[in-house]
C-alpha atoms as a PDB file:
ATOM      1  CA  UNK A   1       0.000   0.000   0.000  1.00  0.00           C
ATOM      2  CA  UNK A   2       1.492   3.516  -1.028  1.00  0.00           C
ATOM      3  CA  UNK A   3       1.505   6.041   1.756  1.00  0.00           C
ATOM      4  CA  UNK A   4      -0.013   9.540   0.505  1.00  0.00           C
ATOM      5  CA  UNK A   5       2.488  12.009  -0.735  1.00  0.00           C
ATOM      6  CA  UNK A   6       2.588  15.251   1.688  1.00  0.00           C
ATOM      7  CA  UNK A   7       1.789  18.565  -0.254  1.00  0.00           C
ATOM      8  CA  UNK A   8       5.267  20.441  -0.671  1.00  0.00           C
ATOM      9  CA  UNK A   9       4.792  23.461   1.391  1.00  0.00           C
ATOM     10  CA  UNK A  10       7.352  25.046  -0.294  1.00  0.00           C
ATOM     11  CA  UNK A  11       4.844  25.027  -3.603  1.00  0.00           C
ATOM     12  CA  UNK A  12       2.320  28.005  -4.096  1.00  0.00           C
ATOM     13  CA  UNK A  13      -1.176  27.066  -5.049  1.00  0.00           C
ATOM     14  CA  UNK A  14      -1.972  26.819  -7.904  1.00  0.00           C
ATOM     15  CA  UNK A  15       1.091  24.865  -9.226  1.00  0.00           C
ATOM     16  CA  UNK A  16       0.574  27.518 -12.168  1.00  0.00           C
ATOM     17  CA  UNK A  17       2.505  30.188 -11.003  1.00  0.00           C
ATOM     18  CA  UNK A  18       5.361  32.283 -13.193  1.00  0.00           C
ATOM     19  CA  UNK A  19       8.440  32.412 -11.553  1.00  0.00           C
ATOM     20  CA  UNK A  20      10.572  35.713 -12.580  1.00  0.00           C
ATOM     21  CA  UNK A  21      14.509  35.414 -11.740  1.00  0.00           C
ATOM     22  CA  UNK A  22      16.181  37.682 -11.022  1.00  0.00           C
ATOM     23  CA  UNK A  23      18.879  39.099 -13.265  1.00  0.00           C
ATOM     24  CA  UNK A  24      22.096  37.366 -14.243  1.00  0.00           C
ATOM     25  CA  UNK A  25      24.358  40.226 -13.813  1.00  0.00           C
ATOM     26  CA  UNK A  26      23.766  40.489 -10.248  1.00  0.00           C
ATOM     27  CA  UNK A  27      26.197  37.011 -10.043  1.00  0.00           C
ATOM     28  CA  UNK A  28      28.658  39.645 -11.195  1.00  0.00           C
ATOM     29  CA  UNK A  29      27.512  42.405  -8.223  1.00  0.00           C
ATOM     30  CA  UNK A  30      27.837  39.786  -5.713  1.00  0.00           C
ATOM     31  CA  UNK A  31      31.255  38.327  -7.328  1.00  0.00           C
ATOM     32  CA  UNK A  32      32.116  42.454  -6.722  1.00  0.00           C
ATOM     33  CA  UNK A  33      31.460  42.319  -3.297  1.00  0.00           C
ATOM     34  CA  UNK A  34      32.863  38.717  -2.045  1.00  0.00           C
ATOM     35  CA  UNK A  35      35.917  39.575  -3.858  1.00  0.00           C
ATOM     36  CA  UNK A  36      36.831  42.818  -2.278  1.00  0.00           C
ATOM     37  CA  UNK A  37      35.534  41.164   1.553  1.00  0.00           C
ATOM     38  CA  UNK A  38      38.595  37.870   0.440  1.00  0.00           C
ATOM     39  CA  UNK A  39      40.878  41.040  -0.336  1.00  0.00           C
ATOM     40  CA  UNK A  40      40.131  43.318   2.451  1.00  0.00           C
ATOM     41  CA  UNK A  41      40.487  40.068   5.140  1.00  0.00           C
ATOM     42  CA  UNK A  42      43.226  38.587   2.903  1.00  0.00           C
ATOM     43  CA  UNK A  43      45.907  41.411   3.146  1.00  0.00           C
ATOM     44  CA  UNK A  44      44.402  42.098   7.665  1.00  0.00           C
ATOM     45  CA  UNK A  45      45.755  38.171   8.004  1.00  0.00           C
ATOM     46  CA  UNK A  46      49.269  38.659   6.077  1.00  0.00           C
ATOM     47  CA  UNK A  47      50.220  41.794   8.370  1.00  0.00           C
ATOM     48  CA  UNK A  48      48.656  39.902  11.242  1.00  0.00           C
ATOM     49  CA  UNK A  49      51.390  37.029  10.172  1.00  0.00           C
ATOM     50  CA  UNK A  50      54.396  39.551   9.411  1.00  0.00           C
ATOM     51  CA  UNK A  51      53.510  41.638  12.324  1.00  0.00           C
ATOM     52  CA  UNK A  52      52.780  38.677  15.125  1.00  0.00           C
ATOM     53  CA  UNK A  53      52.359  35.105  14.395  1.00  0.00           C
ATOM     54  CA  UNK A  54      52.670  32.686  11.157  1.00  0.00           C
ATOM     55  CA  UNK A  55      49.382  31.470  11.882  1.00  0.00           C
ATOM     56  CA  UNK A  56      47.961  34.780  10.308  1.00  0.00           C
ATOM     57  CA  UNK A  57      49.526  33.233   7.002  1.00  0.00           C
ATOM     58  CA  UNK A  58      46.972  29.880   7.211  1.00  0.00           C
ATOM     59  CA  UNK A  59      44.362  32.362   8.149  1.00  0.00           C
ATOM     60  CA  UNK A  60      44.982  34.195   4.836  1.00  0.00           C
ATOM     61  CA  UNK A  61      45.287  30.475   2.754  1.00  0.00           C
ATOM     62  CA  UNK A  62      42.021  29.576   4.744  1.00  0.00           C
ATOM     63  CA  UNK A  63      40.066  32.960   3.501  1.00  0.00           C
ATOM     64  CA  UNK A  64      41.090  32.797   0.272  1.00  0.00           C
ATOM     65  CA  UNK A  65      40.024  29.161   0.156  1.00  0.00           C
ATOM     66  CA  UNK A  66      36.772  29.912   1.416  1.00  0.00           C
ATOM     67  CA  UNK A  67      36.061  32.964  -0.763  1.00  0.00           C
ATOM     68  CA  UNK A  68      37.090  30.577  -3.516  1.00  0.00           C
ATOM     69  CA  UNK A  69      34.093  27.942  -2.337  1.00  0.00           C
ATOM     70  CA  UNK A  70      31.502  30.514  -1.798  1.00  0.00           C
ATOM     71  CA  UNK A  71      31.949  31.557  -5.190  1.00  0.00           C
ATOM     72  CA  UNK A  72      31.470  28.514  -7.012  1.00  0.00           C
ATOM     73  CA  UNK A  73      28.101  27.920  -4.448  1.00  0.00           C
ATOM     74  CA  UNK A  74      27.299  31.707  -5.637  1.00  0.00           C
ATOM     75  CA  UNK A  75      25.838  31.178  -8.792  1.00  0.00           C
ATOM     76  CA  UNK A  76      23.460  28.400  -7.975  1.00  0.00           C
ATOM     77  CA  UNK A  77      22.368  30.704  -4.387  1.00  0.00           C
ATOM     78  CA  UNK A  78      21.251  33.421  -7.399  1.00  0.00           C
ATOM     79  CA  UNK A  79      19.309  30.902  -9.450  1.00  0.00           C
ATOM     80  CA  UNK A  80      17.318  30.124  -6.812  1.00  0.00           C
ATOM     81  CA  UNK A  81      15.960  33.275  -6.426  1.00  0.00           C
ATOM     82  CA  UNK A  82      12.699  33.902  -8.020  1.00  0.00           C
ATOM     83  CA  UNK A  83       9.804  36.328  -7.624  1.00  0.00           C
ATOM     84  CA  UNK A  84       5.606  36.169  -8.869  1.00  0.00           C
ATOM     85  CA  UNK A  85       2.961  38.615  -8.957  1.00  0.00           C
ATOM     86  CA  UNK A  86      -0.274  37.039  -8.339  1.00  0.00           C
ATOM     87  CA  UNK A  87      -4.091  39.046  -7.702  1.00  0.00           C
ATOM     88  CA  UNK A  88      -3.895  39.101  -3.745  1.00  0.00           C
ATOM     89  CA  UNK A  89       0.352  38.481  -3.205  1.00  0.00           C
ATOM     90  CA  UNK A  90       3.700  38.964  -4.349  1.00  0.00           C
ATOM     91  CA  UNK A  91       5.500  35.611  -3.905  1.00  0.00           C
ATOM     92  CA  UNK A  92       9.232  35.337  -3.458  1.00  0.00           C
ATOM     93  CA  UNK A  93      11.336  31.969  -3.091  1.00  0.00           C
ATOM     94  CA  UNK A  94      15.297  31.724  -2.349  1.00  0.00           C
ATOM     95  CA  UNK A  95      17.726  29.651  -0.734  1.00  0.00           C
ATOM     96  CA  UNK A  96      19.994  26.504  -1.112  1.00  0.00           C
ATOM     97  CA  UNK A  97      20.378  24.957   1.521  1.00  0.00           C
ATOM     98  CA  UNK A  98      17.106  26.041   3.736  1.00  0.00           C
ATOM     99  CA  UNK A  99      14.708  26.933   1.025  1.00  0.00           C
ATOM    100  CA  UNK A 100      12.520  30.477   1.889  1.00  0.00           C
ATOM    101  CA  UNK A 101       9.356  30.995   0.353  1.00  0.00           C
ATOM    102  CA  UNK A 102       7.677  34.029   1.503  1.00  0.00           C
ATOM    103  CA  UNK A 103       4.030  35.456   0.614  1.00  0.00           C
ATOM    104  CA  UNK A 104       3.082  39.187   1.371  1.00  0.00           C
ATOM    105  CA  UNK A 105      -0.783  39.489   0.836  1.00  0.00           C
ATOM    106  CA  UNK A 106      -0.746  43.137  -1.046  1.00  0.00           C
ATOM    107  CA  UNK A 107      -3.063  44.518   1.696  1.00  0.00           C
ATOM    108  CA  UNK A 108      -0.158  43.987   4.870  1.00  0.00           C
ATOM    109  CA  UNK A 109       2.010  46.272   2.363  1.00  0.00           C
ATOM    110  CA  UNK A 110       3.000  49.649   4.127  1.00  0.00           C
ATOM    111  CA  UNK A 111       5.622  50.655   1.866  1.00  0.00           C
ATOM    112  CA  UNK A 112       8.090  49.811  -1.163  1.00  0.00           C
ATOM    113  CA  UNK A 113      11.527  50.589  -1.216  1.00  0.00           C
ATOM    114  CA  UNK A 114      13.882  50.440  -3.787  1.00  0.00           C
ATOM    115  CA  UNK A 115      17.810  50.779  -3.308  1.00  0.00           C
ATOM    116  CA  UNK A 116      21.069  50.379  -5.358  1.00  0.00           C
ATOM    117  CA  UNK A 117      24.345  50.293  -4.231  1.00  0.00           C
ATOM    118  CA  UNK A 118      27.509  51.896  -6.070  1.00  0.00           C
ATOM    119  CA  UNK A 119      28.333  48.451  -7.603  1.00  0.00           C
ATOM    120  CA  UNK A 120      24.174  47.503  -8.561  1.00  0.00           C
ATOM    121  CA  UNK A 121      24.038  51.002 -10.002  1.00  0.00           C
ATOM    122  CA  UNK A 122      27.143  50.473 -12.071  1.00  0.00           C
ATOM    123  CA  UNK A 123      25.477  47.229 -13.258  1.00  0.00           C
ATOM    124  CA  UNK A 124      22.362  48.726 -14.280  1.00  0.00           C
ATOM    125  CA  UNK A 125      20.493  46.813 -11.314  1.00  0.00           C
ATOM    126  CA  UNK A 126      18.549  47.357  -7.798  1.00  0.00           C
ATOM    127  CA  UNK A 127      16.880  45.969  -4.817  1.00  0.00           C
ATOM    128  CA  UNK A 128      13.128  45.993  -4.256  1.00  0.00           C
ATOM    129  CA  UNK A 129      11.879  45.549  -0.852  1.00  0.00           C
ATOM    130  CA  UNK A 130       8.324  45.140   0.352  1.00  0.00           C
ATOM    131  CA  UNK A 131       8.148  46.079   3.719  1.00  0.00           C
ATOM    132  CA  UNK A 132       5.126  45.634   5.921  1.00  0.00           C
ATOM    133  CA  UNK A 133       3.584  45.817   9.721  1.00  0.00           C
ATOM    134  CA  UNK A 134       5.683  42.989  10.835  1.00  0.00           C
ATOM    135  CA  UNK A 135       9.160  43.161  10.455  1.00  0.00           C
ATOM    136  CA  UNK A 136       9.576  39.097  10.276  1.00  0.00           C
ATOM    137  CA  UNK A 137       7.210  39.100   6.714  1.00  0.00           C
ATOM    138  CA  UNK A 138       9.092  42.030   5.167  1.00  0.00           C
ATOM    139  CA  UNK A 139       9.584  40.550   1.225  1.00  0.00           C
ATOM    140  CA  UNK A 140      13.215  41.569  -0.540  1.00  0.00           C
ATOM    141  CA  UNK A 141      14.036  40.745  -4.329  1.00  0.00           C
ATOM    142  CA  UNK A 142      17.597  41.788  -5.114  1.00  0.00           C
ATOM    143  CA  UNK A 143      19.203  41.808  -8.522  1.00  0.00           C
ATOM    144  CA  UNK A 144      16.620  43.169 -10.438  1.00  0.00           C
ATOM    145  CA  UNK A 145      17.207  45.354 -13.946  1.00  0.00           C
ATOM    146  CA  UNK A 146      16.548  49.118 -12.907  1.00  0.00           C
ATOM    147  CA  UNK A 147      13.464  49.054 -15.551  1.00  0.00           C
ATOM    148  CA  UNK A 148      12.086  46.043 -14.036  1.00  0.00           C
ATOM    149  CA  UNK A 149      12.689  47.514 -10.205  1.00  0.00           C
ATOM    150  CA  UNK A 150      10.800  50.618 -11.345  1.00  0.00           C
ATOM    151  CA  UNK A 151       7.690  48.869 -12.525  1.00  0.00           C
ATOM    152  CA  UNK A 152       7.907  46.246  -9.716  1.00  0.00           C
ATOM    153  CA  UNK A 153       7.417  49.431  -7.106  1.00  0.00           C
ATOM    154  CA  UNK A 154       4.928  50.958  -9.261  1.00  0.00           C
ATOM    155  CA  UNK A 155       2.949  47.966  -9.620  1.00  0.00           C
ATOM    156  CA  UNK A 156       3.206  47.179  -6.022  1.00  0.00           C
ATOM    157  CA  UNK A 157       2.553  51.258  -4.758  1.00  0.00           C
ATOM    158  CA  UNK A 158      -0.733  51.203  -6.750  1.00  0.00           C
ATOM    159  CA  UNK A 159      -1.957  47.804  -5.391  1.00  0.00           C
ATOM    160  CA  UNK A 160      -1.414  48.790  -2.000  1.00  0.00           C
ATOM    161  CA  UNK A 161      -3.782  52.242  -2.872  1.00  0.00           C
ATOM    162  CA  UNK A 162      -5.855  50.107  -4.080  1.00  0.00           C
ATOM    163  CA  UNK A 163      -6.182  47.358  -1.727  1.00  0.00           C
ATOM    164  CA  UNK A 164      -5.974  50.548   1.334  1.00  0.00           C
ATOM    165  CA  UNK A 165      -8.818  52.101  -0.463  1.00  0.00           C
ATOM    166  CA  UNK A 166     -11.271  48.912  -0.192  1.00  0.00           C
ATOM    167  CA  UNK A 167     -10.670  48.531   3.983  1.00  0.00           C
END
């Protein structure tokens, strides 16, 4: 006898939803970022070494080793970003390792906000947060085309008139 499959609670009814990724140029951004963090921590470990201990040089082997691994996880940790607009919700899914799928009902929206950083803005791209009453179901999607981010916090600005009109 065949024991009933549990629903995947990870999967939005209906199963007919359109995932959006985000863009592939923010691999780049976050490449940016990790590789000046390996740099900046690389070079504090080799005058730790030359100025106190040797250990400071397996601390530098061990950071650039790790920035090394983080970057080859990188690129799959952007794929699984994703983002849908339904009637009632905006729906947005990430993670590897301990998968996040969070939906903001349109009507618990208080405000949109909409950033770049020097590196996103040099890459043409920008981060759309939905925040709302409770800090815990605020909704972020990062890496988004500056076009796309601009109609993303237009769309969601006049839902949330609309839906604060109707209470």
């Amino acid at each position: 006898m065949n024991a009933p499959v549990a629903p995947d609670p990870l999967r939005p009814w209906p199963d007919t939803v359109e995932w959006r990724p985000i863009s592939a140029r923010y691999y780049l951004v976050r490449l940016a970022v990790l590789g000046v963090w390996v740099l900046i921590l690389t070079l504090a470990a080799l005058v730790a070494a030359v100025l106190w201990s040797a250990w400071g040089y397996a601390a530098a082997v061990a950071i650039v080793a790790g920035g090394a691994l983080r970057a080859v996880f990188l690129r799959r940790s952007i794929r699984a970003w994703g983002y849908a607009e339904r009637a009632e919700d905006l729906l947005v899914r990430h993670g590897l390792l301990v998968r996040r799928l969070s939906i903001v009902p349109y009507a618990r929206m208080q405000f949109v906000d909409v950033t770049a950083g020097p590196i996103e803005r040099a890459a043409g791209l920008a981060t759309v947060t939905l925040h709302t009453a409770a800090a815990a179901s605020d909704a972020t999607v990062p890496g988004l085309e500056a076009a796309e981010a601009t109609r993303l916090r237009d769309r969601l600005a006049a839902l949330g008139e609309i839906r604060e009109e109707g209470l």
